[in-house]
Every structure is written in structure tokens, then in C-alpha cells.
C-alpha atoms as a PDB file:
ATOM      1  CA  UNK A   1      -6.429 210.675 111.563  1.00  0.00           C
ATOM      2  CA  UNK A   2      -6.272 209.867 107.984  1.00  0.00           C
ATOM      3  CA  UNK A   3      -9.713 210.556 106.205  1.00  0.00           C
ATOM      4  CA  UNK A   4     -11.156 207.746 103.766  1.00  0.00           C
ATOM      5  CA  UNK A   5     -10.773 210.182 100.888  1.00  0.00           C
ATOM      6  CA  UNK A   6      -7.048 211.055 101.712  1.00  0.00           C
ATOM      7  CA  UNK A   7      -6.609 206.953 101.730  1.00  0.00           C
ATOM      8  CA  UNK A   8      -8.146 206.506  98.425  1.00  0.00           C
ATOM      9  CA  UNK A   9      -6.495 209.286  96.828  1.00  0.00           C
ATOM     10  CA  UNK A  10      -2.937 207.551  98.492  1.00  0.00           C
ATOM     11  CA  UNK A  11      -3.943 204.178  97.156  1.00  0.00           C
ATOM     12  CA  UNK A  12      -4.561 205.260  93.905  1.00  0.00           C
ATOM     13  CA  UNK A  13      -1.604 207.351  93.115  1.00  0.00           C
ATOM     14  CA  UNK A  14       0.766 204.438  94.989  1.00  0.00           C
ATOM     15  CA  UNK A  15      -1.094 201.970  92.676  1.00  0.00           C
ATOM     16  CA  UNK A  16      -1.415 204.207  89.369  1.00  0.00           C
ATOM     17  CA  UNK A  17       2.236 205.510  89.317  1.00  0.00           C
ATOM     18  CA  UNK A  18       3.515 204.093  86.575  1.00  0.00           C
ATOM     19  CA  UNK A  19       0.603 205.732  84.839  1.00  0.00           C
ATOM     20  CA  UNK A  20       0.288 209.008  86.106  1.00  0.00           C
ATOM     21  CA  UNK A  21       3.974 208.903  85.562  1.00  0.00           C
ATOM     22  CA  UNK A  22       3.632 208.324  81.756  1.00  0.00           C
ATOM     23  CA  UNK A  23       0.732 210.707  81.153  1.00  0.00           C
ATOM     24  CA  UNK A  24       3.338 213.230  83.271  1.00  0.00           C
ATOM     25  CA  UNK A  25       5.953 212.527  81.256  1.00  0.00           C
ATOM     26  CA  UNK A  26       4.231 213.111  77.613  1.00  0.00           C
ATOM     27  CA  UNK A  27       3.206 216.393  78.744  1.00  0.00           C
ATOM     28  CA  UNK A  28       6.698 217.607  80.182  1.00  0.00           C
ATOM     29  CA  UNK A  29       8.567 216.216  76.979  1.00  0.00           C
ATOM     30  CA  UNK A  30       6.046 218.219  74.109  1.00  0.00           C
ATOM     31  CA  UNK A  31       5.443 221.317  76.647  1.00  0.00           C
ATOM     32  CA  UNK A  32       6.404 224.637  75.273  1.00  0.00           C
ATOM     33  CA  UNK A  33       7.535 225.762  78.433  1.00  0.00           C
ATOM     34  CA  UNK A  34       9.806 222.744  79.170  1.00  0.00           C
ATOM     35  CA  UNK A  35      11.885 222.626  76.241  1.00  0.00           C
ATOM     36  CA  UNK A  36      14.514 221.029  77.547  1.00  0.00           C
ATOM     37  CA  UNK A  37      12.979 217.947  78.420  1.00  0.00           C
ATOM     38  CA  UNK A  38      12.260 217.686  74.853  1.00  0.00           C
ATOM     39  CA  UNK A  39      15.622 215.691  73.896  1.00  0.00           C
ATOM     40  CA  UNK A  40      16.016 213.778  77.170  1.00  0.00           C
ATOM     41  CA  UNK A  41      15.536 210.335  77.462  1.00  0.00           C
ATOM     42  CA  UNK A  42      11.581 208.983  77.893  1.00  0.00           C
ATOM     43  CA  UNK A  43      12.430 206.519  80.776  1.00  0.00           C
ATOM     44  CA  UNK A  44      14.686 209.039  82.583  1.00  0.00           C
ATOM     45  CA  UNK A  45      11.380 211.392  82.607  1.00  0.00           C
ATOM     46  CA  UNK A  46       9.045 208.794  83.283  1.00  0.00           C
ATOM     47  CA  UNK A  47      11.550 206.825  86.264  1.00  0.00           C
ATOM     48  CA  UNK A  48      11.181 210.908  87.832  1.00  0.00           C
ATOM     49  CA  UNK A  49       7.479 210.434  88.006  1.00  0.00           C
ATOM     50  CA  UNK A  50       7.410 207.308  88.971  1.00  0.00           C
ATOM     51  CA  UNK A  51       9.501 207.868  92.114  1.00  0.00           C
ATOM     52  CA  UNK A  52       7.843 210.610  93.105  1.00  0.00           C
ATOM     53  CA  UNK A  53       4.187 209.080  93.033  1.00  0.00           C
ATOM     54  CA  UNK A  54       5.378 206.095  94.972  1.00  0.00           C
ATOM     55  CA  UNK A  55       6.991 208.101  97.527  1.00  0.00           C
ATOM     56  CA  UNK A  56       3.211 209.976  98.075  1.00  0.00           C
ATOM     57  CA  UNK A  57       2.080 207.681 101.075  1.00  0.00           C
ATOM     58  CA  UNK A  58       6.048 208.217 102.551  1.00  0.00           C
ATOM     59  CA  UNK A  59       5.469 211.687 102.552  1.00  0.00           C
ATOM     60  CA  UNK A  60       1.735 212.180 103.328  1.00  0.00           C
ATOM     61  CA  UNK A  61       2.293 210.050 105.961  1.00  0.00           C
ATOM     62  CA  UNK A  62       5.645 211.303 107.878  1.00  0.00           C
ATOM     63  CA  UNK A  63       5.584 213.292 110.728  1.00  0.00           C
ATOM     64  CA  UNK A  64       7.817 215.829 109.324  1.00  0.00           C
ATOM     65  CA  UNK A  65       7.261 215.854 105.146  1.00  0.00           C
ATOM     66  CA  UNK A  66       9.701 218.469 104.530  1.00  0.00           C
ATOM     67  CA  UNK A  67      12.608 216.046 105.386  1.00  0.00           C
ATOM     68  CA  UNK A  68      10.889 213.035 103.889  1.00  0.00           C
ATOM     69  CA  UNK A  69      10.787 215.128 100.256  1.00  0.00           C
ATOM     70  CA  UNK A  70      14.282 215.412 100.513  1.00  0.00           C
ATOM     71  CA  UNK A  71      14.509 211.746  99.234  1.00  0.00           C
ATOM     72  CA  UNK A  72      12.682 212.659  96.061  1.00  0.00           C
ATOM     73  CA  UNK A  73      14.162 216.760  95.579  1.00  0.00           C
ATOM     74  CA  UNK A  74      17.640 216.258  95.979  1.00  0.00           C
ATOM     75  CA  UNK A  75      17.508 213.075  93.615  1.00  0.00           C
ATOM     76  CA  UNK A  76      15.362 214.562  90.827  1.00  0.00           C
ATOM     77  CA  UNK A  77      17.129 218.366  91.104  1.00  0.00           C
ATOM     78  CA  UNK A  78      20.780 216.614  90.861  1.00  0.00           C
ATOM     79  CA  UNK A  79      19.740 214.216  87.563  1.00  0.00           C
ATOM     80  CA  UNK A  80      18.458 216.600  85.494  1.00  0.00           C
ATOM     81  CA  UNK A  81      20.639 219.340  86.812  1.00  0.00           C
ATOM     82  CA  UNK A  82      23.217 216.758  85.152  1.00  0.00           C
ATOM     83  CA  UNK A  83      21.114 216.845  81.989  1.00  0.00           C
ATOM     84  CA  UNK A  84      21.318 220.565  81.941  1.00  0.00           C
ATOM     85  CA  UNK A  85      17.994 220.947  82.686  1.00  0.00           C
ATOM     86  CA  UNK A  86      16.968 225.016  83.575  1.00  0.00           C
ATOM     87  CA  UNK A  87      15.813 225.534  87.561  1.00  0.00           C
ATOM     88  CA  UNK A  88      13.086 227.550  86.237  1.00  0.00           C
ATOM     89  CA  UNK A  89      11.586 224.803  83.623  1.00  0.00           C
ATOM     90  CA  UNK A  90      12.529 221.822  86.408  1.00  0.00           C
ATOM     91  CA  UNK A  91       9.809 223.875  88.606  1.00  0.00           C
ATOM     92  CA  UNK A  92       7.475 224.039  85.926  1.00  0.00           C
ATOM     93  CA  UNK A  93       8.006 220.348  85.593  1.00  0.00           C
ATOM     94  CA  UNK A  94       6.602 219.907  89.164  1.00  0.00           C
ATOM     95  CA  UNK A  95       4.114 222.198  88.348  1.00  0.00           C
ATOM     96  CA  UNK A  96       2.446 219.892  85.700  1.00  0.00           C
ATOM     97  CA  UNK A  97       3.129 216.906  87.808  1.00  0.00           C
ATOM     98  CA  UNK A  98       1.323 217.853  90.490  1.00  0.00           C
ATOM     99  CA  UNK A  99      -1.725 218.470  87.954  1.00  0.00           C
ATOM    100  CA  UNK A 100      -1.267 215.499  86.644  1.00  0.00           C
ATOM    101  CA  UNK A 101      -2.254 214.495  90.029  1.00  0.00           C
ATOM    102  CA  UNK A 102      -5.148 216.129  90.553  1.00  0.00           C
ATOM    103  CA  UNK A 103      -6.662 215.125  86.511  1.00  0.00           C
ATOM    104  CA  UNK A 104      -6.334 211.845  87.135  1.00  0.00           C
ATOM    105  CA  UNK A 105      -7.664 211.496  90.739  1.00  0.00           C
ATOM    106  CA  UNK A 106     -10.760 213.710  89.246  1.00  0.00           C
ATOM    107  CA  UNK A 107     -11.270 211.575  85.696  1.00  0.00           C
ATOM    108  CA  UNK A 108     -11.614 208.449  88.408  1.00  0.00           C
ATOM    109  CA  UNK A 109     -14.229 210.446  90.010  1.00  0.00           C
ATOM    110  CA  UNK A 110     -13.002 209.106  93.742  1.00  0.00           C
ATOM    111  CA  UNK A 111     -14.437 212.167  95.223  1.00  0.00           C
ATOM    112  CA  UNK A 112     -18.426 211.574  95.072  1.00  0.00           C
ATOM    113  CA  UNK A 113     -20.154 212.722  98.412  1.00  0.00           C
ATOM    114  CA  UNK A 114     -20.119 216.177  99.621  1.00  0.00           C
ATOM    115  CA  UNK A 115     -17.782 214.825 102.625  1.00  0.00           C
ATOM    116  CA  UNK A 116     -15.455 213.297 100.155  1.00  0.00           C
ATOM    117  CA  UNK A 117     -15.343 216.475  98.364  1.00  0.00           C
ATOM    118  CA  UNK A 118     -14.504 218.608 101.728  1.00  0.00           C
ATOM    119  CA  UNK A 119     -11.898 216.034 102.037  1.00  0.00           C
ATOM    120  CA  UNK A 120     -10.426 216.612  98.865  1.00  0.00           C
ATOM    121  CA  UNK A 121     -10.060 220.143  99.738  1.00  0.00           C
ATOM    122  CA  UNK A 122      -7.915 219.455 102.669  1.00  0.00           C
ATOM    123  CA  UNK A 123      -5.792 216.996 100.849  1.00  0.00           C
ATOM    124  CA  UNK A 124      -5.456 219.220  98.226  1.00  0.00           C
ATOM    125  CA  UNK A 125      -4.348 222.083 100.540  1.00  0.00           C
ATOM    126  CA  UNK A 126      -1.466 219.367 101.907  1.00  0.00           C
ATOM    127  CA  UNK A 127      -0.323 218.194  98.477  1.00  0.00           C
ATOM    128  CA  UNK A 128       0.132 221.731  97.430  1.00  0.00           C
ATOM    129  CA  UNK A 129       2.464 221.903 100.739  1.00  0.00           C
ATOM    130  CA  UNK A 130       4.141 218.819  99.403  1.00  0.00           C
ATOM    131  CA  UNK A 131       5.265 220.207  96.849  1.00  0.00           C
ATOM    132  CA  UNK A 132       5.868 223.729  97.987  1.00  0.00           C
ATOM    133  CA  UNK A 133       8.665 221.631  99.826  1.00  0.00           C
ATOM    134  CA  UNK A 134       9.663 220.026  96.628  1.00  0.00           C
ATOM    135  CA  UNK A 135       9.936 223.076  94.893  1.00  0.00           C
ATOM    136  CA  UNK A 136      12.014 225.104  97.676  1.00  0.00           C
ATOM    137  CA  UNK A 137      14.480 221.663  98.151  1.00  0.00           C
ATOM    138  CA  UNK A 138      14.961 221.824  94.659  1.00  0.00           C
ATOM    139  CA  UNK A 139      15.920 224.991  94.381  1.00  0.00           C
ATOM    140  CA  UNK A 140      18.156 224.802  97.080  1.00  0.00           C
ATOM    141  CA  UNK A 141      19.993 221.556  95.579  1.00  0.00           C
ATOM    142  CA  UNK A 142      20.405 223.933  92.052  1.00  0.00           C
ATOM    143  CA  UNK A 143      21.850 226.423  93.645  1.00  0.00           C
ATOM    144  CA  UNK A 144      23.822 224.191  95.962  1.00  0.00           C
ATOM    145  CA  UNK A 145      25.172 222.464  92.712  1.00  0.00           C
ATOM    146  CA  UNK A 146      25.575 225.580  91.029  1.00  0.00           C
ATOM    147  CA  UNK A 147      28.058 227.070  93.614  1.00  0.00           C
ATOM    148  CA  UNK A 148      29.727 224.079  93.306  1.00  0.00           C
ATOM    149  CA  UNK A 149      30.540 224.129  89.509  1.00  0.00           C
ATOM    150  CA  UNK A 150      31.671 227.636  90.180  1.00  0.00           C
ATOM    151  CA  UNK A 151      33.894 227.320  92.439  1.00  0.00           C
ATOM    152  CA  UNK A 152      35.158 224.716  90.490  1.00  0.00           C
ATOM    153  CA  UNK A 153      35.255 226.619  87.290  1.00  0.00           C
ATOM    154  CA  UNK A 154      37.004 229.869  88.730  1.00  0.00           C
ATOM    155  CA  UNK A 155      39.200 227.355  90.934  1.00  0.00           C
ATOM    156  CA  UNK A 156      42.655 229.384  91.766  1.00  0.00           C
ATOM    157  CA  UNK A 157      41.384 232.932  89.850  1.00  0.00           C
ATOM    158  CA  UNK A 158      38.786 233.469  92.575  1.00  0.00           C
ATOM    159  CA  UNK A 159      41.538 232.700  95.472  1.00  0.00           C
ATOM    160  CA  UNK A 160      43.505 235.253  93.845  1.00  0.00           C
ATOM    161  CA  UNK A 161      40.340 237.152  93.258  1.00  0.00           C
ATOM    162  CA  UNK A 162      39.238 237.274  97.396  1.00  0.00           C
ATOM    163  CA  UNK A 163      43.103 238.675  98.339  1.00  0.00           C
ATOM    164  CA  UNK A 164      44.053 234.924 100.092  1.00  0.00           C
ATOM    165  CA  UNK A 165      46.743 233.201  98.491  1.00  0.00           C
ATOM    166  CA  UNK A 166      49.147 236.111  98.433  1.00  0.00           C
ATOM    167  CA  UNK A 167      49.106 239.135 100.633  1.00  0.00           C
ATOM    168  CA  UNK A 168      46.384 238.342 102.644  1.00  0.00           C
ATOM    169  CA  UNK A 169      43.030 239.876 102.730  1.00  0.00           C
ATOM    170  CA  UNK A 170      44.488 242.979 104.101  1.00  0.00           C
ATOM    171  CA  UNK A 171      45.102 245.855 102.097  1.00  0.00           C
ATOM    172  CA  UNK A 172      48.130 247.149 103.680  1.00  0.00           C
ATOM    173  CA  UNK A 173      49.854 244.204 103.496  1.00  0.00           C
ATOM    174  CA  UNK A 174      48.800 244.071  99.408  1.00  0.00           C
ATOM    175  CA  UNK A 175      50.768 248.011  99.539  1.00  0.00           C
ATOM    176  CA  UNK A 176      53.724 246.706 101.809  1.00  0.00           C
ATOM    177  CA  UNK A 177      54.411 243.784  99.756  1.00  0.00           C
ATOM    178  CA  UNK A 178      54.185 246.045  96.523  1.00  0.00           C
ATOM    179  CA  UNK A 179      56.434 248.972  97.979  1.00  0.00           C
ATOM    180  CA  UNK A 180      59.672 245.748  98.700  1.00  0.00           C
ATOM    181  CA  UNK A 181      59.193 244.818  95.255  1.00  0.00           C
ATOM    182  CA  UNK A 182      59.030 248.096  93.426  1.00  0.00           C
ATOM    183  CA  UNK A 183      62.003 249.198  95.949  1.00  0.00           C
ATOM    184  CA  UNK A 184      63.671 245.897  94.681  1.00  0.00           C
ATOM    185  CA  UNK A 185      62.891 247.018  91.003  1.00  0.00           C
ATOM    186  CA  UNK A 186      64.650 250.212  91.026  1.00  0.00           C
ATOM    187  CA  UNK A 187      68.018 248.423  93.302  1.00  0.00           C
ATOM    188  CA  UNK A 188      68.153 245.895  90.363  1.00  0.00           C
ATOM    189  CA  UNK A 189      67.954 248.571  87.627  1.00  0.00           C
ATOM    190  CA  UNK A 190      70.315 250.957  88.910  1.00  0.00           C
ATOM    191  CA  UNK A 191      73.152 248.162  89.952  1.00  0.00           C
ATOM    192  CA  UNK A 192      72.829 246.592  86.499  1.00  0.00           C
ATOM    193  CA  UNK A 193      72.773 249.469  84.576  1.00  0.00           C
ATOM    194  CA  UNK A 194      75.734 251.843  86.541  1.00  0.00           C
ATOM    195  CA  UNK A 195      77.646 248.677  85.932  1.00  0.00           C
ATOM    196  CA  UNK A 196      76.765 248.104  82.160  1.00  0.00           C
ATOM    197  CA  UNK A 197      76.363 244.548  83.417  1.00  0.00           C
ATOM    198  CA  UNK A 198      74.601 242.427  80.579  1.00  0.00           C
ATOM    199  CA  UNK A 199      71.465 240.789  82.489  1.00  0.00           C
ATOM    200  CA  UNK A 200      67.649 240.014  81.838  1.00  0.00           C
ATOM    201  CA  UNK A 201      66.744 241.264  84.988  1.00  0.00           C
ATOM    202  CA  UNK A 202      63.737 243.090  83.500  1.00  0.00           C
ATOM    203  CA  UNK A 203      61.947 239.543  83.113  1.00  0.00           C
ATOM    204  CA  UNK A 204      61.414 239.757  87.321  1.00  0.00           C
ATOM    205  CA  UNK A 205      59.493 242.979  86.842  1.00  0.00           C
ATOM    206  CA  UNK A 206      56.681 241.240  85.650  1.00  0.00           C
ATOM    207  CA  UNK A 207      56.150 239.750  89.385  1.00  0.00           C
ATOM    208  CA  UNK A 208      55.041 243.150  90.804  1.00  0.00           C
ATOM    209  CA  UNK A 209      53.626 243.826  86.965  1.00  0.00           C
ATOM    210  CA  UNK A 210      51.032 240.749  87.635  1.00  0.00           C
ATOM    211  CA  UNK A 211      50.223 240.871  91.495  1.00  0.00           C
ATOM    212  CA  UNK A 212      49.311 244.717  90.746  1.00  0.00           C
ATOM    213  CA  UNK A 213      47.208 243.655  87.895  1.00  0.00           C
ATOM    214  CA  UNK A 214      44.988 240.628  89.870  1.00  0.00           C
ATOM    215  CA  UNK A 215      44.740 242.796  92.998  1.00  0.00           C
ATOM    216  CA  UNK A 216      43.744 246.062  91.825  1.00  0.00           C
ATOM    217  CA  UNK A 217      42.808 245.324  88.315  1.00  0.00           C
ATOM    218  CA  UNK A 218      42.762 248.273  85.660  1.00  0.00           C
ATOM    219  CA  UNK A 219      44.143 250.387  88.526  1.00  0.00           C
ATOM    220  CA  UNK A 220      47.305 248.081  88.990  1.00  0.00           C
ATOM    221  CA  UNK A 221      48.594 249.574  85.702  1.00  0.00           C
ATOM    222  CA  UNK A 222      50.116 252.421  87.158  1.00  0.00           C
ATOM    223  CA  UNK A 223      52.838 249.940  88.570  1.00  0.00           C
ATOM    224  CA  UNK A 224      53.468 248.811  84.694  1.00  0.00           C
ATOM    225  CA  UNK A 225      53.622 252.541  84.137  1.00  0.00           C
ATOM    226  CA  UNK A 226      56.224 252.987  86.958  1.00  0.00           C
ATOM    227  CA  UNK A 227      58.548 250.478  85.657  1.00  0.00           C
ATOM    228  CA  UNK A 228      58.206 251.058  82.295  1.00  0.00           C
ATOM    229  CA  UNK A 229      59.614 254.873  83.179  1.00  0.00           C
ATOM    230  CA  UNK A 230      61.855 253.280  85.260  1.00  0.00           C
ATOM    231  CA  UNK A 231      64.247 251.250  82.925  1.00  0.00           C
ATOM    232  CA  UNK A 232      63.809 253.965  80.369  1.00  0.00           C
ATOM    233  CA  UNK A 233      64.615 257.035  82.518  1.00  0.00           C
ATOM    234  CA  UNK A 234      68.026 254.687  83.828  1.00  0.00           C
ATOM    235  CA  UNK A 235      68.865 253.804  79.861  1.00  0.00           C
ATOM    236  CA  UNK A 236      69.121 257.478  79.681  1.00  0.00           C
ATOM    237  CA  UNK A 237      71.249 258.107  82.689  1.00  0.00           C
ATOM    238  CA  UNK A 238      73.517 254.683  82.553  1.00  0.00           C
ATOM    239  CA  UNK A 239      73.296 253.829  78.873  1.00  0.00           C
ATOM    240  CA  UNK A 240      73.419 256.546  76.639  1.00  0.00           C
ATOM    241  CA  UNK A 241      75.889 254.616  74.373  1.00  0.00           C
ATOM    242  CA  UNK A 242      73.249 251.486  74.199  1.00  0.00           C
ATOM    243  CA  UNK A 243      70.352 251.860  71.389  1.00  0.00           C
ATOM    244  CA  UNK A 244      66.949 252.620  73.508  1.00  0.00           C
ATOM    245  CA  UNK A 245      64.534 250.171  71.336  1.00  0.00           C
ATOM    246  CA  UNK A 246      65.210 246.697  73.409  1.00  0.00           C
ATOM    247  CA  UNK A 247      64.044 249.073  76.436  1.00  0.00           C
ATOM    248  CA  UNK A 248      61.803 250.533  74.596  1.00  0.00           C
ATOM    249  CA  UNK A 249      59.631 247.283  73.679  1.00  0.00           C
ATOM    250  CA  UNK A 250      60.319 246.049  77.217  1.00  0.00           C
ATOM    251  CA  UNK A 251      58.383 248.937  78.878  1.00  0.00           C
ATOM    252  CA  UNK A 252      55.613 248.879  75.988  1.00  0.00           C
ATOM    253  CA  UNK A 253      55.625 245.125  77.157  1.00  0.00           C
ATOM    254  CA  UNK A 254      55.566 245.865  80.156  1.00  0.00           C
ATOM    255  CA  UNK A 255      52.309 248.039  79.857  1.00  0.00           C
ATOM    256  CA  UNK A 256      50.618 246.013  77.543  1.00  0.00           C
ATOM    257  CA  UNK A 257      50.183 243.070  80.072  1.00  0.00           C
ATOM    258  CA  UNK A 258      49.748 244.656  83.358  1.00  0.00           C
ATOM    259  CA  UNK A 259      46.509 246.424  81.063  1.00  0.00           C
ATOM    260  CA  UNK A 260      45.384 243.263  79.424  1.00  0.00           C
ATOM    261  CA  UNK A 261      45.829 241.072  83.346  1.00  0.00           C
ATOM    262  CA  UNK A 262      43.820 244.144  84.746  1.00  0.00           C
ATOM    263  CA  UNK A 263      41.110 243.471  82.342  1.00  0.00           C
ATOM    264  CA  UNK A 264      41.031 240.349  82.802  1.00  0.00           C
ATOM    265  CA  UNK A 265      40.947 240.319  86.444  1.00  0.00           C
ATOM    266  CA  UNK A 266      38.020 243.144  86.208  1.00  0.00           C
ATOM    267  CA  UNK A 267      35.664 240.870  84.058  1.00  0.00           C
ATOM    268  CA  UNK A 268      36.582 237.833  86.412  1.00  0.00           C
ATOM    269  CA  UNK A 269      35.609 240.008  89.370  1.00  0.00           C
ATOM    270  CA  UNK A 270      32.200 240.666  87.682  1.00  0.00           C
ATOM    271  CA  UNK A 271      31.937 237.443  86.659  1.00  0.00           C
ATOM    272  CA  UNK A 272      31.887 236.183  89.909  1.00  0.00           C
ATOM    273  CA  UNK A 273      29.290 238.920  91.181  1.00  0.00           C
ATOM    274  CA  UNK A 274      26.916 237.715  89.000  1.00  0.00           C
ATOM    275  CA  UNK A 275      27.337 234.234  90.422  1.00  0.00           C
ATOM    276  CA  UNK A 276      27.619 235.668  94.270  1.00  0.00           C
ATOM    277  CA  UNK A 277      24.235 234.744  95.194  1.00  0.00           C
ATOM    278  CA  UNK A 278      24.450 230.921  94.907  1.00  0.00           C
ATOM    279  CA  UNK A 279      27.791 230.626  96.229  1.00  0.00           C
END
């Protein structure tokens, strides 16, 4: 059953919102710990407070709170997640909502008798669970939001990244599919060069050159390395009459990228450990 002093305290934050809200709000916009609120706009602040104290009695009242807070959390964690708001200040926000609370319940002095102020106690203890929900729903939402961005942001890099848009997650079927290609490699090179047949066929090397880069990153230059010996050790047998410098740049080229892919692939793969744990 509902004490009297629980009902006041309801009936004054339902009917006091607006004003709570506003007192809320000029705190959170000037706090040094909630910077980012600084620039936003006053009525987007203020509309937050407001929602939340007239959704008090909702969830004070429900038989299960947790899931009732979800209709103030998941609203107020995805606007100002928008407005680029940091998780940890959007916490502290709550923070100084929920004392905002508490001051102005105590400044109307609704608590007088020594019942009312055991009763206080005991809807203190359930407004601080209140918000512990509020607090773990929007963290949740953040990181819910952040995986999202992430995955949108690394997009086709992290399928490459995870081994499952080419040559499965398996590693042996990564090495297989390598082995055909380099075996390809050196067929090409030796039937173009024994013939002295004029051909770019270099340009398919960088297919093995690439895959080796985004699957095994810095380690994937040893198949630039390969093919860079390769065409240069066939110039010398085929094409001793032919100068060596066109070879010669294409097997620098050919190092070159499968290094700088590597690298990149190696900071992407950190990249995305560091974002892991929300995704």
C-alpha cells in the first residue's frame, strides 16, 4: 500500500514538473561536469526533465518499474546520444536530476512528522532503484547505439576483417585458396614469358597480393615478396634481351601495397578491438 508521504511526494513531482524540470535543466547546462549540455538547446534539456518527472507516478506505481523506465531511458539515451552527448556525463545528468528531486521535495518541507520522515526513507530507497534502472537502460541503449554506428562505420572492412566474405572463417581454406592462386601466378609467368608474349598479366597478381594482405595483415607480405621474386627471377631466365626496370618497379609495386594493405588491415583489426565490447 502506498504511504501518504510516497503520495505527496508523487503529487508534487507530477504537479511541479515543469519546474523541477527547469531548475534541472540550469544546473545540467552550467555544470562543469556536463559540458556538453552546455551548447544544446534549453527546451531539448528541459522537455528531458519534464518527461521524466511526469512519468514518476507510471513508474512508482507499476508492478514491474524496470520495464516501465524503459519508456523514459531508451528515449532520453537515443536524443542526446544524437546530440553527441558522452555516456559518462548523460549519467551524471541523472545524477543531478534525481537531486533535483530530493531539494525540492525537502525546500517544500512535505516531510514533517517523524512517520513522514521514515516514509521518506523508504521512498527514497525506491527512487534511488528508479533510477539505478535508468542508469543501467541507458547504458545499455549507448552501447546498443554504439555497436550500431560501428558496424556501420567499418561496414564491408570488418566482413573482410572476421574471414566471411571470402574464404570462409576457416584457415585452411584461407591457405588452399592462396596455394591455386600463387600456383596460377607462376603458370601465367612462365607461359608468357617462355613465349615472349607481350601481356599485363602482372596486374592479376595483385588478387593474391590483397587477399594475403586483409587476411594475415603485415604477415601477408611474404606473398608480395614471392611474386615480386617471381617475375624477376623469370625476366632473368626468359628475358634476358628485355631491360629489367618495368619488372623491376612492378615487384617494388608489388611490395609496396601488399605492406601498406597489411597495415592497414592491422590498425583496422585493432580498431575494432577497442570497439569489441559494445558490439
Amino acid at each position: 500500500m502506498q504511504s501518504s508521504y510516497a503520495t505527496k511526494l508523487i503529487d508534487l513531482i507530477e504537479s511541479k514538473a515543469e519546474n523541477i524540470a527547469k531548475q534541472w535543466a540550469a544546473d545540467v547546462m552550467k555544470h562543469n561536469r556536463t559540458p556538453s549540455y552546455h551548447s544544446l538547446p534549453k527546451d531539448l534539456v528541459i522537455e528531458q526533465g519534464i518527461n521524466f518527472y511526469r512519468l514518476f507516478r507510471q513508474m512508482s506505481l507499476a508492478d514491474v518499474p524496470y520495464e516501465e523506465a524503459k519508456n523514459f531511458s531508451w528515449k532520453y539515451a537515443e536524443e542526446f546520444y544524437q546530440q553527441k552527448i558522452p555516456l559518462h556525463e548523460a549519467l551524471y545528468a541523472l545524477i543531478l536530476m534525481r537531486r533535483h528531486l530530493w531539494l525540492y521535495a525537502e525546500f517544500q518541507g512535505i516531510f514533517m512528522t517523524a512517520l513522514e520522515k521514515q516514509q521518506a526513507v523508504e521512498s527514497l530507497n525506491r527512487t534511488i532503484l528508479m533510477f539505478d534502472y535508468v542508469s543501467y537502460q541507458v547504458t545499455e541503449k549507448y552501447q546498443e547505439l554504439t555497436a550500431e554506428a560501428v558496424n556501420s562505420k567499418l561496414g564491408i572492412v570488418k566482413t573482410f576483417l572476421i574471414g566471411k566474405l571470402i574464404g570462409g572463417t576457416k584457415s585452411i581454406y584461407k591457405t588452399g585458396l592462396m596455394l591455386i592462386l600463387l600456383i596460377a601466378a607462376c603458370a601465367l609467368t612462365y607461359y608468357y614469358h617462355s613465349t615472349g608474349t607481350a601481356c599485363l598479366f602482372t596486374h592479376l597478381f595483385y588478387i593474391p597480393i590483397i587477399l594475403a594482405a586483409i587476411w594475415w595483415g603485415k604477415k601477408g607480405i611474404v606473398v608480395s615478396i614471392f611474386l615480386a621474386a617471381l617475375i624477376l627471377v623469370s625476366h632473368a631466365l626468359f628475358l634476358n634481351e628485355v631491360p629489367f626496370s618495368d619488372d623491376i618497379v612492378r615487384a617494388i609495386m608489388f611490395i609496396v601495397i601488399g605492406g601498406v594493405i597489411g597495415w592497414l588491415m592491422e590498425s583496422l583489426k585493432k580498431l575494432e578491438g577497442l570497439y569489441e565490447p559494445f558490439t
